[in-house]
PDB file of N, CA and C in Angstrom:
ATOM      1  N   UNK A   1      -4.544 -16.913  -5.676  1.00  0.00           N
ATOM      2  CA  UNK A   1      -3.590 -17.477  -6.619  1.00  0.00           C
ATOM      3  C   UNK A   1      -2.166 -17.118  -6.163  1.00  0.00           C
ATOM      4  N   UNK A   2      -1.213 -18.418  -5.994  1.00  0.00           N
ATOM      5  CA  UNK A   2      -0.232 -17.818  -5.608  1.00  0.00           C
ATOM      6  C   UNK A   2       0.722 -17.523  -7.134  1.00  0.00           C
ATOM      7  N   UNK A   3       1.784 -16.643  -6.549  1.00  0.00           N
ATOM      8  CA  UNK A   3       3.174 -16.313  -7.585  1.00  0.00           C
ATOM      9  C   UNK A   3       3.943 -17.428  -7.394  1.00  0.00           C
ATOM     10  N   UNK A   4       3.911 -17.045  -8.621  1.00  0.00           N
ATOM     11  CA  UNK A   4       5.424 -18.386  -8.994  1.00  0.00           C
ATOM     12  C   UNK A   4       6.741 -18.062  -8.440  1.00  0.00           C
ATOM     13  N   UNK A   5       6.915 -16.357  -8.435  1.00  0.00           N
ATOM     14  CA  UNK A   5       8.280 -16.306  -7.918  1.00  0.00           C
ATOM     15  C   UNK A   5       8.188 -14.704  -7.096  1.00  0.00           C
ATOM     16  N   UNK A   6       8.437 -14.909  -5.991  1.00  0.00           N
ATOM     17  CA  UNK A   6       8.352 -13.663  -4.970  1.00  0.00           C
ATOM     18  C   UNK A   6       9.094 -12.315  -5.303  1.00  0.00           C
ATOM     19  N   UNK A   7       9.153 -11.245  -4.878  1.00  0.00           N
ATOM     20  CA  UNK A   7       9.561  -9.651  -5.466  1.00  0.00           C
ATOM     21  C   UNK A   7      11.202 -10.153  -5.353  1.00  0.00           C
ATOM     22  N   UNK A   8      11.639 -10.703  -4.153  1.00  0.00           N
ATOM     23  CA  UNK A   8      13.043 -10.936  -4.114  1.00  0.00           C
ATOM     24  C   UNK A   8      13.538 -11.331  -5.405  1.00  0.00           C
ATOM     25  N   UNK A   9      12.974 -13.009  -5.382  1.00  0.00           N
ATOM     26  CA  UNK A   9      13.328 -13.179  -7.076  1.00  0.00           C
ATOM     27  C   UNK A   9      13.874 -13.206  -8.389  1.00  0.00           C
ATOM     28  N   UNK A  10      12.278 -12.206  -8.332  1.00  0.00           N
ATOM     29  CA  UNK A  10      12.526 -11.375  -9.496  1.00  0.00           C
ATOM     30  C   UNK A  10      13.505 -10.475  -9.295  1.00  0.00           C
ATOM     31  N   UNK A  11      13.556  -9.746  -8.552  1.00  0.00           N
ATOM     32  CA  UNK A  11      14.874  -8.382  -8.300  1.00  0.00           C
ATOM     33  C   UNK A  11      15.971  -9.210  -8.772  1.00  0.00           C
ATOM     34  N   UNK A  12      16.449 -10.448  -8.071  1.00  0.00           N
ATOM     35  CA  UNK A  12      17.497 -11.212  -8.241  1.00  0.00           C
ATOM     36  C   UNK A  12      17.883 -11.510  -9.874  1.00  0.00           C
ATOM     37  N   UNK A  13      16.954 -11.751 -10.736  1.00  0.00           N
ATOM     38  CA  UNK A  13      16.738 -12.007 -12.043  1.00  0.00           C
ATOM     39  C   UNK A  13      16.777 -10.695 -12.455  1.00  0.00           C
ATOM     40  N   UNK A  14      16.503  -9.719 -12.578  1.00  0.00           N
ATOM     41  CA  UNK A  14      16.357  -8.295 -12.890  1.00  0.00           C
ATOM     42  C   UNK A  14      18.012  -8.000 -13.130  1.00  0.00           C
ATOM     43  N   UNK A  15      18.913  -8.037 -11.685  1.00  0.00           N
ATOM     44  CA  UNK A  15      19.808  -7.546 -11.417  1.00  0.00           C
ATOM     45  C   UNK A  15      21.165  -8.733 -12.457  1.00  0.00           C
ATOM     46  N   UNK A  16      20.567 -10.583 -12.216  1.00  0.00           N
ATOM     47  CA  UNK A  16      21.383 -10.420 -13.130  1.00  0.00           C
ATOM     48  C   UNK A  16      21.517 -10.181 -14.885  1.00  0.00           C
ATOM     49  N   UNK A  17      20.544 -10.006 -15.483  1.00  0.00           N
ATOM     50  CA  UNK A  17      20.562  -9.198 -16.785  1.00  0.00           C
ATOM     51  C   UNK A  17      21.161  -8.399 -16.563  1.00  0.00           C
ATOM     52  N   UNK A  18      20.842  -6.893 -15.584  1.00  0.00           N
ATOM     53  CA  UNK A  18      21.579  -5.722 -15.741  1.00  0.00           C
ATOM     54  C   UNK A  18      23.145  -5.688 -15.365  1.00  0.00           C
ATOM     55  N   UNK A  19      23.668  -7.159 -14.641  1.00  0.00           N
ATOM     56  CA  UNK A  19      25.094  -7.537 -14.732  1.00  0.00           C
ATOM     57  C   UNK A  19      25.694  -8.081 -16.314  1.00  0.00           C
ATOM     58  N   UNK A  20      24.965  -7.461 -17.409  1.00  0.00           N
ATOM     59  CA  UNK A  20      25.871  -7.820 -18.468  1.00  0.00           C
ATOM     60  C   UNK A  20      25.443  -9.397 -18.852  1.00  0.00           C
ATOM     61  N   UNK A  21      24.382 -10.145 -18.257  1.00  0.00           N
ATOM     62  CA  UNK A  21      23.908 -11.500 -19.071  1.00  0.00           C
ATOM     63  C   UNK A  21      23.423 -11.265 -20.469  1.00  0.00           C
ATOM     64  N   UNK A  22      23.456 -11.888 -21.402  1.00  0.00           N
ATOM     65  CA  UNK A  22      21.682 -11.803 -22.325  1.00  0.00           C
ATOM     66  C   UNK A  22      21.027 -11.662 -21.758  1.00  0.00           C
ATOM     67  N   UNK A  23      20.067 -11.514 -22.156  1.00  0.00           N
ATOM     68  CA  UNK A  23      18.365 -11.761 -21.169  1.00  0.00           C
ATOM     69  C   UNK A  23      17.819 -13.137 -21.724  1.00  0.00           C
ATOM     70  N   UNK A  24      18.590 -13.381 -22.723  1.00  0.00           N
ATOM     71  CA  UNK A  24      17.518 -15.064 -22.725  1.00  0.00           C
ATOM     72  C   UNK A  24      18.245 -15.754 -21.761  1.00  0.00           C
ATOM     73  N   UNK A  25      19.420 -15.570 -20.729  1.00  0.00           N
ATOM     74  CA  UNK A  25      19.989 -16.629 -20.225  1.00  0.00           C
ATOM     75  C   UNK A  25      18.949 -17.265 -18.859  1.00  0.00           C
ATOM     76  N   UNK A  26      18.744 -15.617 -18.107  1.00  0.00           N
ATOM     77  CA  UNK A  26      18.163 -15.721 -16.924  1.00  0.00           C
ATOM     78  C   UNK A  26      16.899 -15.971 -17.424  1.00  0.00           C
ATOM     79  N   UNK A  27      16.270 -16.148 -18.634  1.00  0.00           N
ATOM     80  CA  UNK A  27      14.724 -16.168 -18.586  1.00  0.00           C
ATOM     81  C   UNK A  27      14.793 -17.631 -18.768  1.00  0.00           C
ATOM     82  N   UNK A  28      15.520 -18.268 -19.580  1.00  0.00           N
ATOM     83  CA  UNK A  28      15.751 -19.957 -20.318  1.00  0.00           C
ATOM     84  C   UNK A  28      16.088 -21.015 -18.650  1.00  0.00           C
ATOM     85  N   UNK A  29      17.081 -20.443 -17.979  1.00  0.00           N
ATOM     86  CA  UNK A  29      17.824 -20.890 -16.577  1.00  0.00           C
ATOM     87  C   UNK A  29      16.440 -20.978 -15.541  1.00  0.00           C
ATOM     88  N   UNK A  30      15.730 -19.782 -15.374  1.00  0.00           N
ATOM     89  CA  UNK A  30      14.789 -19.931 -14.283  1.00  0.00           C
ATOM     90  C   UNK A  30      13.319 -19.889 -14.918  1.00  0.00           C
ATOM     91  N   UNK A  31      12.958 -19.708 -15.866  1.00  0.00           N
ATOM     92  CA  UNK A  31      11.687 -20.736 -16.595  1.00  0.00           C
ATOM     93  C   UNK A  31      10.574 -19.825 -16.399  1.00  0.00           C
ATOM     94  N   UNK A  32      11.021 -18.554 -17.540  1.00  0.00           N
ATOM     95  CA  UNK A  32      10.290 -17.512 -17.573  1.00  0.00           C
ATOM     96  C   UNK A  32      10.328 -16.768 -18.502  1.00  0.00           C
ATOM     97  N   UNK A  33       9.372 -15.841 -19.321  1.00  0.00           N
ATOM     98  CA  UNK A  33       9.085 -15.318 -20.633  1.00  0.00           C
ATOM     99  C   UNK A  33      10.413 -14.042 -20.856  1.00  0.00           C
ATOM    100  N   UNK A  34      10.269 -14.179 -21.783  1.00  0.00           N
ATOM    101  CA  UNK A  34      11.422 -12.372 -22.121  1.00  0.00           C
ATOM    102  C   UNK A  34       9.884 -11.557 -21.503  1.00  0.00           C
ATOM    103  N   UNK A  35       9.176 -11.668 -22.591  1.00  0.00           N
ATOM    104  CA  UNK A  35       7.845 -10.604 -21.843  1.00  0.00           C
ATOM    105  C   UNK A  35       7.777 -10.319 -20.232  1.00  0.00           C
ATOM    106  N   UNK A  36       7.676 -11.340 -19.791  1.00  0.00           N
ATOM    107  CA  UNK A  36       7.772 -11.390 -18.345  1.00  0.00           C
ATOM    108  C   UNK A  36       8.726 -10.822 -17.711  1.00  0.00           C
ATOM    109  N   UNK A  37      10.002 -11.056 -18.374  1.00  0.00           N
ATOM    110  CA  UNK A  37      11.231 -10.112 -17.758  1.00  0.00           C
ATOM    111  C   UNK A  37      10.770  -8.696 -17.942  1.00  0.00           C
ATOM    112  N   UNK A  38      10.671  -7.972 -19.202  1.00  0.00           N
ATOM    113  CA  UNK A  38      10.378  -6.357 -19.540  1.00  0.00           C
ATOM    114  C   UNK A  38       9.124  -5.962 -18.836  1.00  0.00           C
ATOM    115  N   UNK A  39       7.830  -7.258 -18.228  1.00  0.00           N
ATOM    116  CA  UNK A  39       6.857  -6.556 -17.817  1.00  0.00           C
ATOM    117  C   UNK A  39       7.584  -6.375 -16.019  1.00  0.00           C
ATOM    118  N   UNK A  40       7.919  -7.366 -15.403  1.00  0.00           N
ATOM    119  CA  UNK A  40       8.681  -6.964 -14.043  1.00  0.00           C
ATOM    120  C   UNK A  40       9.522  -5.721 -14.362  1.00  0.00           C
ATOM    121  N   UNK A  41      10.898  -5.816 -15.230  1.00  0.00           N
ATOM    122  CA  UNK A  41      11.468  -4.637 -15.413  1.00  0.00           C
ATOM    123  C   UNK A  41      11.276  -2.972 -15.295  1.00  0.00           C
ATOM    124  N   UNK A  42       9.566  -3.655 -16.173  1.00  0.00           N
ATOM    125  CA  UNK A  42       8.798  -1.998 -15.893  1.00  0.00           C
ATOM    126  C   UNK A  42       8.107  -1.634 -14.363  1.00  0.00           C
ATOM    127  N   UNK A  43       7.958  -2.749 -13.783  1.00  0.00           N
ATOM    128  CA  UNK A  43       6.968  -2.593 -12.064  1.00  0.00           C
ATOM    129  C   UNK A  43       8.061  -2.487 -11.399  1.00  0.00           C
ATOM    130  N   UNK A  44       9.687  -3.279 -11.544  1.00  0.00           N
ATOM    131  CA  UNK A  44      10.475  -3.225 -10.289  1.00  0.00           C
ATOM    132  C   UNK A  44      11.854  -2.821 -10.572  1.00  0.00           C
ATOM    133  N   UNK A  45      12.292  -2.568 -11.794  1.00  0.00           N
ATOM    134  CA  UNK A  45      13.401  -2.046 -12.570  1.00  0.00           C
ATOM    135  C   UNK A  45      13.988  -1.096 -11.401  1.00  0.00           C
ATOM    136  N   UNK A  46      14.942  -0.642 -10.686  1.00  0.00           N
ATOM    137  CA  UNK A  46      16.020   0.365  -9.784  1.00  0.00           C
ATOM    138  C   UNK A  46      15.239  -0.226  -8.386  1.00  0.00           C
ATOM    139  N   UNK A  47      14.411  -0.906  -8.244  1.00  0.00           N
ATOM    140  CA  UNK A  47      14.036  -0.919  -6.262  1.00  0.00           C
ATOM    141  C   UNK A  47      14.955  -2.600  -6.295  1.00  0.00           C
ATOM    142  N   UNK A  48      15.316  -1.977  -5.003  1.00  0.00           N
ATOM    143  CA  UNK A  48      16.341  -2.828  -3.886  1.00  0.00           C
ATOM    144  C   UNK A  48      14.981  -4.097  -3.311  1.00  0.00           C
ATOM    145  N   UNK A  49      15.508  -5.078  -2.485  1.00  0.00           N
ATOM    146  CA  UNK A  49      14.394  -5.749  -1.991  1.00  0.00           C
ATOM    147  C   UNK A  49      13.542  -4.979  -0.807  1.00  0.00           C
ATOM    148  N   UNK A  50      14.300  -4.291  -0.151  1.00  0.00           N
ATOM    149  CA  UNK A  50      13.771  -3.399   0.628  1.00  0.00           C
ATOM    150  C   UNK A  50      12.351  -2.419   0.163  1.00  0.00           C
ATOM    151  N   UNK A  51      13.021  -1.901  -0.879  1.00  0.00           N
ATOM    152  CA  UNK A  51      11.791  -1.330  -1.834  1.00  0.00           C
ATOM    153  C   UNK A  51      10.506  -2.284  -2.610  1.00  0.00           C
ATOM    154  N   UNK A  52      11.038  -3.471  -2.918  1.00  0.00           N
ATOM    155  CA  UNK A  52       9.886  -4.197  -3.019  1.00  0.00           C
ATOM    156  C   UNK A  52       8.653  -4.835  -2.245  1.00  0.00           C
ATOM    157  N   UNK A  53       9.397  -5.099  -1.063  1.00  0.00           N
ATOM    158  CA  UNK A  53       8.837  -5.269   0.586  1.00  0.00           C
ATOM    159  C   UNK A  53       7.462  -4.073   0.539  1.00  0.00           C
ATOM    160  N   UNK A  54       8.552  -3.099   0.731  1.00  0.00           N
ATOM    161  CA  UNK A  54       8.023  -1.849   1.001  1.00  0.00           C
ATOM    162  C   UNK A  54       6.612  -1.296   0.201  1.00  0.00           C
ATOM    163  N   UNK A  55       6.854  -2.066  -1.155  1.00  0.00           N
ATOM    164  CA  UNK A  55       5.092  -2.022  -2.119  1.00  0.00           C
ATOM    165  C   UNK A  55       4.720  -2.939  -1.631  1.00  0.00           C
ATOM    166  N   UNK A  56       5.169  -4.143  -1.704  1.00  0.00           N
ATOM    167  CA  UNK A  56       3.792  -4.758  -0.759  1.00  0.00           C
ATOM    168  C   UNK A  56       3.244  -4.606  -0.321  1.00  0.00           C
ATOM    169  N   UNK A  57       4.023  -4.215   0.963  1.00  0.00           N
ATOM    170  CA  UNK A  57       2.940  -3.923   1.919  1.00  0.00           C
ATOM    171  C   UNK A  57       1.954  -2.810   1.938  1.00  0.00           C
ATOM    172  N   UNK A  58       2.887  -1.649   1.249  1.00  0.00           N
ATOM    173  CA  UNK A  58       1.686  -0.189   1.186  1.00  0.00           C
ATOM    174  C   UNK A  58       0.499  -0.828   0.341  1.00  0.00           C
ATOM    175  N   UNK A  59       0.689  -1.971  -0.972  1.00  0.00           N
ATOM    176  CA  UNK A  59      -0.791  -2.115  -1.707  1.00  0.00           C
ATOM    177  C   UNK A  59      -1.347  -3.332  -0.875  1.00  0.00           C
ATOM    178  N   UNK A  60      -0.675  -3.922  -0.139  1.00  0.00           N
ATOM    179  CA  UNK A  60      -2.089  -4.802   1.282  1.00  0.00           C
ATOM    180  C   UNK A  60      -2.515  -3.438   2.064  1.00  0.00           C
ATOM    181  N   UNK A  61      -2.072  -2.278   2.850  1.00  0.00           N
ATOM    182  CA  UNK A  61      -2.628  -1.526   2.947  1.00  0.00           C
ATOM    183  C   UNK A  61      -3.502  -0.898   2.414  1.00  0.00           C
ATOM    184  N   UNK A  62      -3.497   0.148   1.061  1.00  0.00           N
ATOM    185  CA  UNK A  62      -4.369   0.373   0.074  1.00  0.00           C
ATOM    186  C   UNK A  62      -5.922  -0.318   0.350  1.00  0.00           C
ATOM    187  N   UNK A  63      -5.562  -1.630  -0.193  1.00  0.00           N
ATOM    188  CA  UNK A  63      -6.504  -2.708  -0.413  1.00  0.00           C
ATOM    189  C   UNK A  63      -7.214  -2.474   0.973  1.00  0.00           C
ATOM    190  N   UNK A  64      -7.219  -2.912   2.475  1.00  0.00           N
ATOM    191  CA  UNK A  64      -7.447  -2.704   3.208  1.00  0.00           C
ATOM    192  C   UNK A  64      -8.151  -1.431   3.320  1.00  0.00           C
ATOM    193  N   UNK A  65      -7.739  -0.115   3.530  1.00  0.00           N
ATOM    194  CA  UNK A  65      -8.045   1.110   3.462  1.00  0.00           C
ATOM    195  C   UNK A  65      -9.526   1.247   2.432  1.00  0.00           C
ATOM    196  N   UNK A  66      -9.229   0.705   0.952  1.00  0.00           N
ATOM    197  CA  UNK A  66     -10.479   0.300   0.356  1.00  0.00           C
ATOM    198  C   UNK A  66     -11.607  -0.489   0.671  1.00  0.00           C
ATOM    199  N   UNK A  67     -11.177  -1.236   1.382  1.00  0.00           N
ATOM    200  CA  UNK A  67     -12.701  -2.276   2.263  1.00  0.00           C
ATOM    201  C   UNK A  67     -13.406  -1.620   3.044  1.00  0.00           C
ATOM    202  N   UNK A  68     -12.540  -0.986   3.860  1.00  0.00           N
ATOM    203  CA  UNK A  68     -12.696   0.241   5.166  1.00  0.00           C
ATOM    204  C   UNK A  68     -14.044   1.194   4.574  1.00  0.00           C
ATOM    205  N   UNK A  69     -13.535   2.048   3.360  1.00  0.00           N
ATOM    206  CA  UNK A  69     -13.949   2.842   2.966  1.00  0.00           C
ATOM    207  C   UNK A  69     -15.490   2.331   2.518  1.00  0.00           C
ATOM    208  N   UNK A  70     -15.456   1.041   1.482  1.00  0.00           N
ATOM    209  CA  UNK A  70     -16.758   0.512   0.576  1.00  0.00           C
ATOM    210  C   UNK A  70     -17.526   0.134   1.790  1.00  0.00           C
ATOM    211  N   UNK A  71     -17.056  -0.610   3.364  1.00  0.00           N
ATOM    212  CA  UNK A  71     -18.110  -0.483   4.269  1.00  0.00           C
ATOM    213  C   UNK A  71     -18.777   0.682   4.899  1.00  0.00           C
ATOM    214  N   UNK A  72     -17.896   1.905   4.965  1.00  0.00           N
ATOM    215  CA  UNK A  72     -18.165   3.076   5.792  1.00  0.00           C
ATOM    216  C   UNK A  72     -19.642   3.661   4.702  1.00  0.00           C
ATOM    217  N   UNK A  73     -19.180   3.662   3.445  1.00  0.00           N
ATOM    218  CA  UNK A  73     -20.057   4.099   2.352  1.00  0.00           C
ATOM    219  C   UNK A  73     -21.790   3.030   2.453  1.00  0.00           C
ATOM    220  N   UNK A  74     -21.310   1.917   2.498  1.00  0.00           N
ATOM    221  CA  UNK A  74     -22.461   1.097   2.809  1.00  0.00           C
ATOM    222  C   UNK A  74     -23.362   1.283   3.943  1.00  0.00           C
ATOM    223  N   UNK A  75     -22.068   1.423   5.462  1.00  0.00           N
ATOM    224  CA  UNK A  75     -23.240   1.648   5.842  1.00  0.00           C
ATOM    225  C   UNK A  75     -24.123   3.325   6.291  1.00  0.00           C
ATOM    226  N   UNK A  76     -23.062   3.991   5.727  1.00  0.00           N
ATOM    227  CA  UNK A  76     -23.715   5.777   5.372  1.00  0.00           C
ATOM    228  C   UNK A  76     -25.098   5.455   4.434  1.00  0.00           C
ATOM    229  N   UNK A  77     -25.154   4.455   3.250  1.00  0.00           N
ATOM    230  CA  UNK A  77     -26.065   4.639   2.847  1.00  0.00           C
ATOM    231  C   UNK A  77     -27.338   3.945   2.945  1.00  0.00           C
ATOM    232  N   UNK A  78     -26.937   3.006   3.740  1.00  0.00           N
ATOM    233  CA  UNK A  78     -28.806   2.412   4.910  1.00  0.00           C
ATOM    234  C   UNK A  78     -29.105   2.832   5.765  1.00  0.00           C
ATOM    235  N   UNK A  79     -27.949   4.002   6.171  1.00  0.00           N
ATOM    236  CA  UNK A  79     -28.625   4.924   7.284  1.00  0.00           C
ATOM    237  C   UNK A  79     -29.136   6.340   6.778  1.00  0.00           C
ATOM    238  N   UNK A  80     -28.906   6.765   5.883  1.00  0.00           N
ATOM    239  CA  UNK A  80     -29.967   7.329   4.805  1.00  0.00           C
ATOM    240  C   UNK A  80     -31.010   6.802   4.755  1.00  0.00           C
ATOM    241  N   UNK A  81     -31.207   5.664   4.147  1.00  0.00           N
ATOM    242  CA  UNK A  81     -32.408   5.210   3.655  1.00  0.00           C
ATOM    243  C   UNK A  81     -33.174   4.820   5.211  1.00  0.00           C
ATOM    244  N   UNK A  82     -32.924   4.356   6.112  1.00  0.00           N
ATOM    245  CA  UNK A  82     -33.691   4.112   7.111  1.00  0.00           C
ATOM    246  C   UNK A  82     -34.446   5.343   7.747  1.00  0.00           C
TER     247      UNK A  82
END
């Protein structure tokens, strides 16, 4: 499923509320919930785009690292059983 709107974005929308907008302006202008603003706010509220980049990629890592692991476990445990 893709996102509607990439970490940049949102940062971009983030930053202009915290320039003194309402918040209904940037949510009404680019076609998005107040909820939606306070739930980004809480995941990306003070990171730069750099810093958003930067989660990306560590949770495609993560994720990765987790596949790694659920195969290593799989196949530890048919070589038990064999």
């Amino acid at each position: 499923m893709k996102k509607r709107f990439s970490e940049e974005q949102i940062i971009g929308f983030l930053r202009e509320a915290e320039a003194g907008l309402p918040i209904k302006e940037p949510c009404r202008g680019h076609g998005f919930s107040e909820a939606g603003y306070y739930l980004w706010r809480s995941k990306f509220g003070g990171m730069s785009v750099s810093d958003a980049k930067r989660l990306k990629e560590l949770g495609a890592e993560n994720a990765r690292l987790k596949r790694l692991l659920a195969n290593a476990m799989l196949e530890n445990e048919i070589a038990k059983e064999a």
